[in-house]
Protein backbone atom coordinates (compact mmCIF):
# COMPACT_ATOMS: atom_id res chain seq x y z
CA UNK A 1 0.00 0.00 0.00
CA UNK A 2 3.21 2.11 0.34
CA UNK A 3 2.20 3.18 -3.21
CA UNK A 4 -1.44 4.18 -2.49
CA UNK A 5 -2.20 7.76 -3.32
CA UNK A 6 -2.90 9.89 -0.28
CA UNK A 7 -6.11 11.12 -2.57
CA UNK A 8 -8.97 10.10 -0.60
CA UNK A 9 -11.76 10.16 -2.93
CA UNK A 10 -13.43 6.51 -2.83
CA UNK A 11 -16.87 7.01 -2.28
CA UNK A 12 -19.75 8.55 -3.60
CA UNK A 13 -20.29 11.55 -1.45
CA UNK A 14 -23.69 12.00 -0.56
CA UNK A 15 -24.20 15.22 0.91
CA UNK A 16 -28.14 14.89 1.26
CA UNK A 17 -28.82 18.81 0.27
CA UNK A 18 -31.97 18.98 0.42
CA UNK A 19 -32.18 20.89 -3.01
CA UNK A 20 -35.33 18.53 -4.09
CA UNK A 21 -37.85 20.37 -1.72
CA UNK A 22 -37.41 23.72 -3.53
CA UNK A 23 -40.15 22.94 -5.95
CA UNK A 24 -42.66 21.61 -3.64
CA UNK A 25 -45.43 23.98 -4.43
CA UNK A 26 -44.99 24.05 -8.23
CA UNK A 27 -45.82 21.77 -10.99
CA UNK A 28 -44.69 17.88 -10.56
CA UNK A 29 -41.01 16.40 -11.14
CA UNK A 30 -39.44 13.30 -11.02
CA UNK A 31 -37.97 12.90 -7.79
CA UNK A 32 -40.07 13.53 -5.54
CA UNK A 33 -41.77 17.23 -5.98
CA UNK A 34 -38.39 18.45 -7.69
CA UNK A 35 -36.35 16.59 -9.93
CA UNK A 36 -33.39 17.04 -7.96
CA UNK A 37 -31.77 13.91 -6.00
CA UNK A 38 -30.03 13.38 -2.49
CA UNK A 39 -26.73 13.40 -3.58
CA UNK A 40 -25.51 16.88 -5.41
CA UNK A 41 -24.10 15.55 -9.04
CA UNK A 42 -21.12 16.48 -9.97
CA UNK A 43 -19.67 17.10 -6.60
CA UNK A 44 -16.67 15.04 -6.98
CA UNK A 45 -13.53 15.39 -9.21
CA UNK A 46 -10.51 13.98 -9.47
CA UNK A 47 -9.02 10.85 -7.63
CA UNK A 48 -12.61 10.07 -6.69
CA UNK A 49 -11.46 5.63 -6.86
CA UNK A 50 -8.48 6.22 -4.74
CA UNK A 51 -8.26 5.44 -1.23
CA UNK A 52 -5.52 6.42 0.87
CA UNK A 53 -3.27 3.55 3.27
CA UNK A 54 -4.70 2.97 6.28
CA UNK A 55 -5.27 5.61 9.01
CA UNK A 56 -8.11 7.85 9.80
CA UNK A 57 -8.50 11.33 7.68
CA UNK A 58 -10.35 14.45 7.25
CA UNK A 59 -11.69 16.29 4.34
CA UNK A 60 -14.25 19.48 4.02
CA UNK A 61 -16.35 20.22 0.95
CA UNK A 62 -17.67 23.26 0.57
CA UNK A 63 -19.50 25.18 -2.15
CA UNK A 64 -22.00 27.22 -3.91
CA UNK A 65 -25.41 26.07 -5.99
CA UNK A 66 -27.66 28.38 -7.91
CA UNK A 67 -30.99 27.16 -10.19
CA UNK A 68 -33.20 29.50 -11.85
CA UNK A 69 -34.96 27.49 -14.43
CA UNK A 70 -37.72 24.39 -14.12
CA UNK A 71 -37.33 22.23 -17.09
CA UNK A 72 -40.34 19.99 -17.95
CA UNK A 73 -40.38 16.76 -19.79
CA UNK A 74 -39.68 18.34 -23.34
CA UNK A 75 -37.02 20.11 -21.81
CA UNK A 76 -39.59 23.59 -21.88
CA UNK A 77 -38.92 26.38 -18.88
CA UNK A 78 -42.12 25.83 -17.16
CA UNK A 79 -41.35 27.69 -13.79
CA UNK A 80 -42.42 30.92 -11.97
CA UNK A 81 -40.28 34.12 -13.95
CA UNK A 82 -39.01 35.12 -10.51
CA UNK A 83 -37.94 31.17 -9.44
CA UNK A 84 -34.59 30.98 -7.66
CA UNK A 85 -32.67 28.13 -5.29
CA UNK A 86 -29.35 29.41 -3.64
CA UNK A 87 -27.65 26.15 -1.55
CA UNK A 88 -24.69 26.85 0.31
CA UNK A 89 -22.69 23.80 2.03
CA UNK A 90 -19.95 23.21 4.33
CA UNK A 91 -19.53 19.45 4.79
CA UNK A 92 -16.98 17.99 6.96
CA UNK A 93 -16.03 14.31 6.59
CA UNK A 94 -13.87 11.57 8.29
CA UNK A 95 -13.12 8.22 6.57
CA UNK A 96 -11.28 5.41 8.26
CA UNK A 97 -9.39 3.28 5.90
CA UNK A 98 -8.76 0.04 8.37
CA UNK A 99 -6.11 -2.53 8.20
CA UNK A 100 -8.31 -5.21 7.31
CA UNK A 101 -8.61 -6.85 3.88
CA UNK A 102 -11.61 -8.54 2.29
CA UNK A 103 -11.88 -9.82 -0.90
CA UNK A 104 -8.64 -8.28 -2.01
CA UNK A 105 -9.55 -4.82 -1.24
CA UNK A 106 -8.84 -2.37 1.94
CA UNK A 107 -12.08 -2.14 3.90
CA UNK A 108 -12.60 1.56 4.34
CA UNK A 109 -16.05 3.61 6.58
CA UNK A 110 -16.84 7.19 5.67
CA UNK A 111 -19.58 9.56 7.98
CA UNK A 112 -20.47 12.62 6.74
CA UNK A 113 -22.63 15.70 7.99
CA UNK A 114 -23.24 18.50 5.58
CA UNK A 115 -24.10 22.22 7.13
CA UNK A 116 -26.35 23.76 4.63
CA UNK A 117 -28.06 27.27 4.10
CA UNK A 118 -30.81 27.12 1.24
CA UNK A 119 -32.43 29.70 0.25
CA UNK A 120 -35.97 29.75 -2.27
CA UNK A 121 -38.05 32.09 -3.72
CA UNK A 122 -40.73 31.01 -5.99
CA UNK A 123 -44.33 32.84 -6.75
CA UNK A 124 -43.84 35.77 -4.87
CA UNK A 125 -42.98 33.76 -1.59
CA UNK A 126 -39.00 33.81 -0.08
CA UNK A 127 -38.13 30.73 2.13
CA UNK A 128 -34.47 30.23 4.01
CA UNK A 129 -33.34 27.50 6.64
CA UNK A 130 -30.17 26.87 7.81
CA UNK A 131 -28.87 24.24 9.65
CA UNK A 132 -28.02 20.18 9.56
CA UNK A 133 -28.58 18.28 6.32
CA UNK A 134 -29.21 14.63 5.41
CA UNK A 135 -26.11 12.55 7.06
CA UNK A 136 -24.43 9.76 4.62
CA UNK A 137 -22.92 6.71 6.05
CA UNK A 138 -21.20 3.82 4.51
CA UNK A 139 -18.80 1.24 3.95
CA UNK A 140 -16.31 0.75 0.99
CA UNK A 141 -13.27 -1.86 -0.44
CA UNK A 142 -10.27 0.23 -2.17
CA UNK A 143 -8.17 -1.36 -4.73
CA UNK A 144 -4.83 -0.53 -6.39
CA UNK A 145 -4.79 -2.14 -9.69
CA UNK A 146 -0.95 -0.15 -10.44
CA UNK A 147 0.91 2.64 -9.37
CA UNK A 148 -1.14 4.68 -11.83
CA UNK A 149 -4.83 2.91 -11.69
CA UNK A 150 -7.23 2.66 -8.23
CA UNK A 151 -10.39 1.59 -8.08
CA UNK A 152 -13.07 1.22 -4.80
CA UNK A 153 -16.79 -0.15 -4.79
CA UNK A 154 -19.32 0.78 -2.11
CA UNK A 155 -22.49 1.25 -0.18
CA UNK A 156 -24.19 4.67 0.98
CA UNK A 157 -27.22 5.15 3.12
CA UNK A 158 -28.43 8.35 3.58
CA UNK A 159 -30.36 9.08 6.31
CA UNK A 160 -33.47 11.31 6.73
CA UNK A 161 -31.71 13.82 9.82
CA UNK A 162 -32.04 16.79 8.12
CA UNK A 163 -35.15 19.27 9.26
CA UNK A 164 -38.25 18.31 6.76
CA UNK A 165 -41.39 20.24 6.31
CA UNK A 166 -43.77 20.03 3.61
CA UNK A 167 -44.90 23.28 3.83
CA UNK A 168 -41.57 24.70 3.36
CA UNK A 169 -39.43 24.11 0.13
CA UNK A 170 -36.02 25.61 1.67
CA UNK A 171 -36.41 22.73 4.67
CA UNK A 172 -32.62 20.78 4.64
CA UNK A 173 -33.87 17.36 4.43
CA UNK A 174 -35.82 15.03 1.89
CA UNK A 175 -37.45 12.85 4.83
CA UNK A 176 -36.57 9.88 2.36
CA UNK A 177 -33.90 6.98 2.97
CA UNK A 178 -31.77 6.83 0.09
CA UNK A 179 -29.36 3.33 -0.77
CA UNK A 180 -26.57 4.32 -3.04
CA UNK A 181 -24.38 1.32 -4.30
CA UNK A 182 -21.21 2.51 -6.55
CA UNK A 183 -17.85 1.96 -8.06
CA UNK A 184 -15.31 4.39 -8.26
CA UNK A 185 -12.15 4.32 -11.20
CA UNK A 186 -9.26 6.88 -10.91
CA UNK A 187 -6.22 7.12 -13.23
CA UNK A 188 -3.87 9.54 -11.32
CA UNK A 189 -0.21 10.59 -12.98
CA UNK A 190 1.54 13.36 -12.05
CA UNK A 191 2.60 14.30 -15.10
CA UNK A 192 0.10 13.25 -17.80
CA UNK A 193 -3.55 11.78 -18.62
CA UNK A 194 -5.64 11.90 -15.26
CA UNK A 195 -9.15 10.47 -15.84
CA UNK A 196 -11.89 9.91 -13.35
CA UNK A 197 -15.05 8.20 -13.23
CA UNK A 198 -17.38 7.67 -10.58
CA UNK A 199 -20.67 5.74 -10.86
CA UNK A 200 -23.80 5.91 -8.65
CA UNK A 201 -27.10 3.78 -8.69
CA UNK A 202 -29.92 5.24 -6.38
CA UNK A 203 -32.60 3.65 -4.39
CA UNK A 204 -35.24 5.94 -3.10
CA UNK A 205 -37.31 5.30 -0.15
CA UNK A 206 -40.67 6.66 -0.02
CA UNK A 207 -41.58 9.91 1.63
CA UNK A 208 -43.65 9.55 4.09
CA UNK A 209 -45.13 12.97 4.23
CA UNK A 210 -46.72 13.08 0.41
CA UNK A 211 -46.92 8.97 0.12
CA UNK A 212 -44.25 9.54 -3.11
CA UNK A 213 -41.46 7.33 -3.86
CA UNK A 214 -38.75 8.99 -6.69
CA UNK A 215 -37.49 6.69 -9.45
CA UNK A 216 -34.53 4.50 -9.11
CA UNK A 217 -31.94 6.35 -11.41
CA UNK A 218 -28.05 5.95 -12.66
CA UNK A 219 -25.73 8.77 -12.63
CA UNK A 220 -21.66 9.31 -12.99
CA UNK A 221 -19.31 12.32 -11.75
CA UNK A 222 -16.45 12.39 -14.12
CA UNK A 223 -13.41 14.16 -14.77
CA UNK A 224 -10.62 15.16 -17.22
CA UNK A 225 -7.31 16.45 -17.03
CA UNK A 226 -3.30 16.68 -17.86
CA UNK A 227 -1.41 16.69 -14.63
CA UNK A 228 1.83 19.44 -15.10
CA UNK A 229 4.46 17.57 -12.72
CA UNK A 230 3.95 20.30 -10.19
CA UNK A 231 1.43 19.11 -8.26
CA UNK A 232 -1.40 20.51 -10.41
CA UNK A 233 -3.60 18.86 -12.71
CA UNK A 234 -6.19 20.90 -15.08
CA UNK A 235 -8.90 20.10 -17.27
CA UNK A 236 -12.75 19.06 -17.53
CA UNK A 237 -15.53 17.55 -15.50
CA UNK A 238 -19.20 17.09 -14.66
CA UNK A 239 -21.67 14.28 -14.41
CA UNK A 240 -24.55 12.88 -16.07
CA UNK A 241 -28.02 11.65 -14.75
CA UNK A 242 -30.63 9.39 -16.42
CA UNK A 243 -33.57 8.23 -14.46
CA UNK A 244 -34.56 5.02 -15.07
CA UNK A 245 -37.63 3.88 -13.65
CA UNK A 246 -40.72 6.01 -12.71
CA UNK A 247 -42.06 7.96 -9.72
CA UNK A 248 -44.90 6.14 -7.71
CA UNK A 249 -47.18 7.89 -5.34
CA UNK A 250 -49.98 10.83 -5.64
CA UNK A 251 -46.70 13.58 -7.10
CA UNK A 252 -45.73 11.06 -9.12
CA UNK A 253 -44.22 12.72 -12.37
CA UNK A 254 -45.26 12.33 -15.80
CA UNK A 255 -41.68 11.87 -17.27
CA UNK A 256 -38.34 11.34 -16.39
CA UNK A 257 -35.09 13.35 -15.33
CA UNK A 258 -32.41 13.34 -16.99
CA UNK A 259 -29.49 15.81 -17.10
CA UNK A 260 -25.99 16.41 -17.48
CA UNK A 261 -23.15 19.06 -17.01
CA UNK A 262 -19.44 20.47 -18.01
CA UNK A 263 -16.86 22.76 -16.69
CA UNK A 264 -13.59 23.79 -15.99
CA UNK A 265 -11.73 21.84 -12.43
CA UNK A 266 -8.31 21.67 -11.08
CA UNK A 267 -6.53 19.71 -8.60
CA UNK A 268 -3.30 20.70 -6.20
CA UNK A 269 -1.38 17.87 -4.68
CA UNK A 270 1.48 19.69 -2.78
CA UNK A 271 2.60 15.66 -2.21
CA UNK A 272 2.64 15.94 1.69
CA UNK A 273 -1.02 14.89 2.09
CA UNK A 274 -2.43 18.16 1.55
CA UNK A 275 -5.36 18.18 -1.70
CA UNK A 276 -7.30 20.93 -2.85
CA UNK A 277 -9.41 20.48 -5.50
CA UNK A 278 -12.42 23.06 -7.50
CA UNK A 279 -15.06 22.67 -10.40
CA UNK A 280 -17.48 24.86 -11.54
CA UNK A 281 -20.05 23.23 -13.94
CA UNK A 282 -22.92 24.32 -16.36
CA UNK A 283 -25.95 22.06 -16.28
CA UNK A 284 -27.33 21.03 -19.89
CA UNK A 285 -30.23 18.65 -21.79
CA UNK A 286 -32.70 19.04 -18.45
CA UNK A 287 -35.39 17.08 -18.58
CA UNK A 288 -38.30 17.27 -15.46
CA UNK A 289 -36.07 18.81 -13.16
CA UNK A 290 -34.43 22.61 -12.28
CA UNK A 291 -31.44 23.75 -14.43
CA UNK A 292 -28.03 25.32 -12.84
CA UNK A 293 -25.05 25.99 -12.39
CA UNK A 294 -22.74 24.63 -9.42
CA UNK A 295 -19.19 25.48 -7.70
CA UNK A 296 -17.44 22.76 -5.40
CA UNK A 297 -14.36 22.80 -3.57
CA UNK A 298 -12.31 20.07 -1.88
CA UNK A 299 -9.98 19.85 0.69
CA UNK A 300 -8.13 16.62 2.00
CA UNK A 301 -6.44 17.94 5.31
CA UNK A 302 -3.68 16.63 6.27
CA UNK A 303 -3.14 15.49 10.14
């Protein structure tokens, strides 16, 4: 393992912003009242398969999320004309990559508990909350396939602990469970092709509150780049989302989401553990669900 990156991106970060409640009062979406899921796409970016040896570590994320368009199911604007969501998040995390091996891979647990403010206005009505979001737990197995090539599968549960309301679009939960197996594939050189994939498959648990369960759905984070030799590493990312099965339940939406996005990122590896990394992205081809733009930076901290 003395050659494992000290990138510790192996896991599908679920940050449970509770972006999907910001439509709740306007015409139907897939997932659940919205058309926006748990887990923010897009929020990862480079070295997203790689695990680090074993030890305990801490990362932040933090960023910015604006939508101001409703996209229907023929990809039509079919919001309010004064319709905005604002999400800010700081999300601390702590994974412990263990000493134990099973099935050839390091057995790795992540925790996470995103601070969010959220902010909606929509019809001529302004709604904030601030405060705790969804937490994500879950398990994972890291693999190094080369020097060069990592790879990790996993398992995250997302938990309904973030304040829910169905009066109030800007609440920080989604009062759903959400399962989230995935696999994770990094190609990291310091100088040279870096590529990243990440790929999620989500199953939503029904909402109590408005008897709705969201469609299942598959959706990737990728990324892009040519790494300089200096530590930094430049290029392209974003994700893509396709849901696959339909909504059940009395919002139930006519059509599916779908979605996908593309910007600039960069990554900074001063090679003594510290890793910085930052995307903004463009959100294109939306389909029954807001349209936006997003801004996400990373931080592995060193201890």
């Amino acid at each position: 393992m003395k050659n494992a990156p000290r990138t510790l991106l192996a896991r599908a970060l679920g940050l449970g912003c509770s972006l999907g409640l910001a439509l709740a009062c306007l015409p139907a979406h897939a997932i659940d009242g919205s058309g926006l899921p748990s887990y923010p796409d897009g929020l990862e970016n480079f070295g997203s398969g790689a695990l680090p040896p074993p030890g305990v570590y801490g990362m932040v994320y933090t960023g910015f999320a604006q939508y101001d368009h409703i996209r229907g199911n023929n990809g039509q604007d079919i919001g309010p004309p004064d319709f905005r969501v604002q999400v800010g998040v700081l999300a601390p995390r702590v994974v412990w990559v263990t000493q134990q091996s099973i099935l050839g891979g390091q057995l790795a647990f992540h925790a996470l508990a995103p601070l969010l403010d959220v902010d909606v206005r929509a019809g001529g009505r302004n709604f904030h909350s601030r405060g705790l979001g969804d937490i994500t737990v879950g398990p994972a197995l890291a693999y190094h396939a080369s020097p060069a090539l990592h790879y990790a599968v996993g398992f995250d549960i997302t938990m309904p602990s973030g304040q829910y309301s169905s009066d109030n679009p800007s609440s920080l939960g989604k009062n759903i469970w959400v399962y989230q197996p995935l696999v994770a594939l990094s190609y990291i050189q310091r100088e040279g092709v870096n590529a990243d994939v990440k790929l999620m498959y989500d199953f939503n648990g029904r909402n109590g509150a408005t008897q709705t369960r969201s469609g299942q759905a598959i959706h990737a984070d990728y990324a892009l780049g040519w790494g300089f030799g200096n530590g930094l590493v430049a290029g392209v990312g974003g994700y893509v989302y396709q849901q696959v099965t339909n909504d059940s339940g009395p919002n139930a939406a006519a059509g599916k989401s779908q979605a996908l996005a593309i910007g600039p990122n960069l990554k900074y590896d001063n090679g003594k553990g510290l890793v910085v990394t930052a995307k903004f992205q463009q959100e294109y081809d939306i389909r029954n669900r807001p349209e936006g733009k997003q801004f996400y930076v990373k931080a592995i901290l060193p201890f």
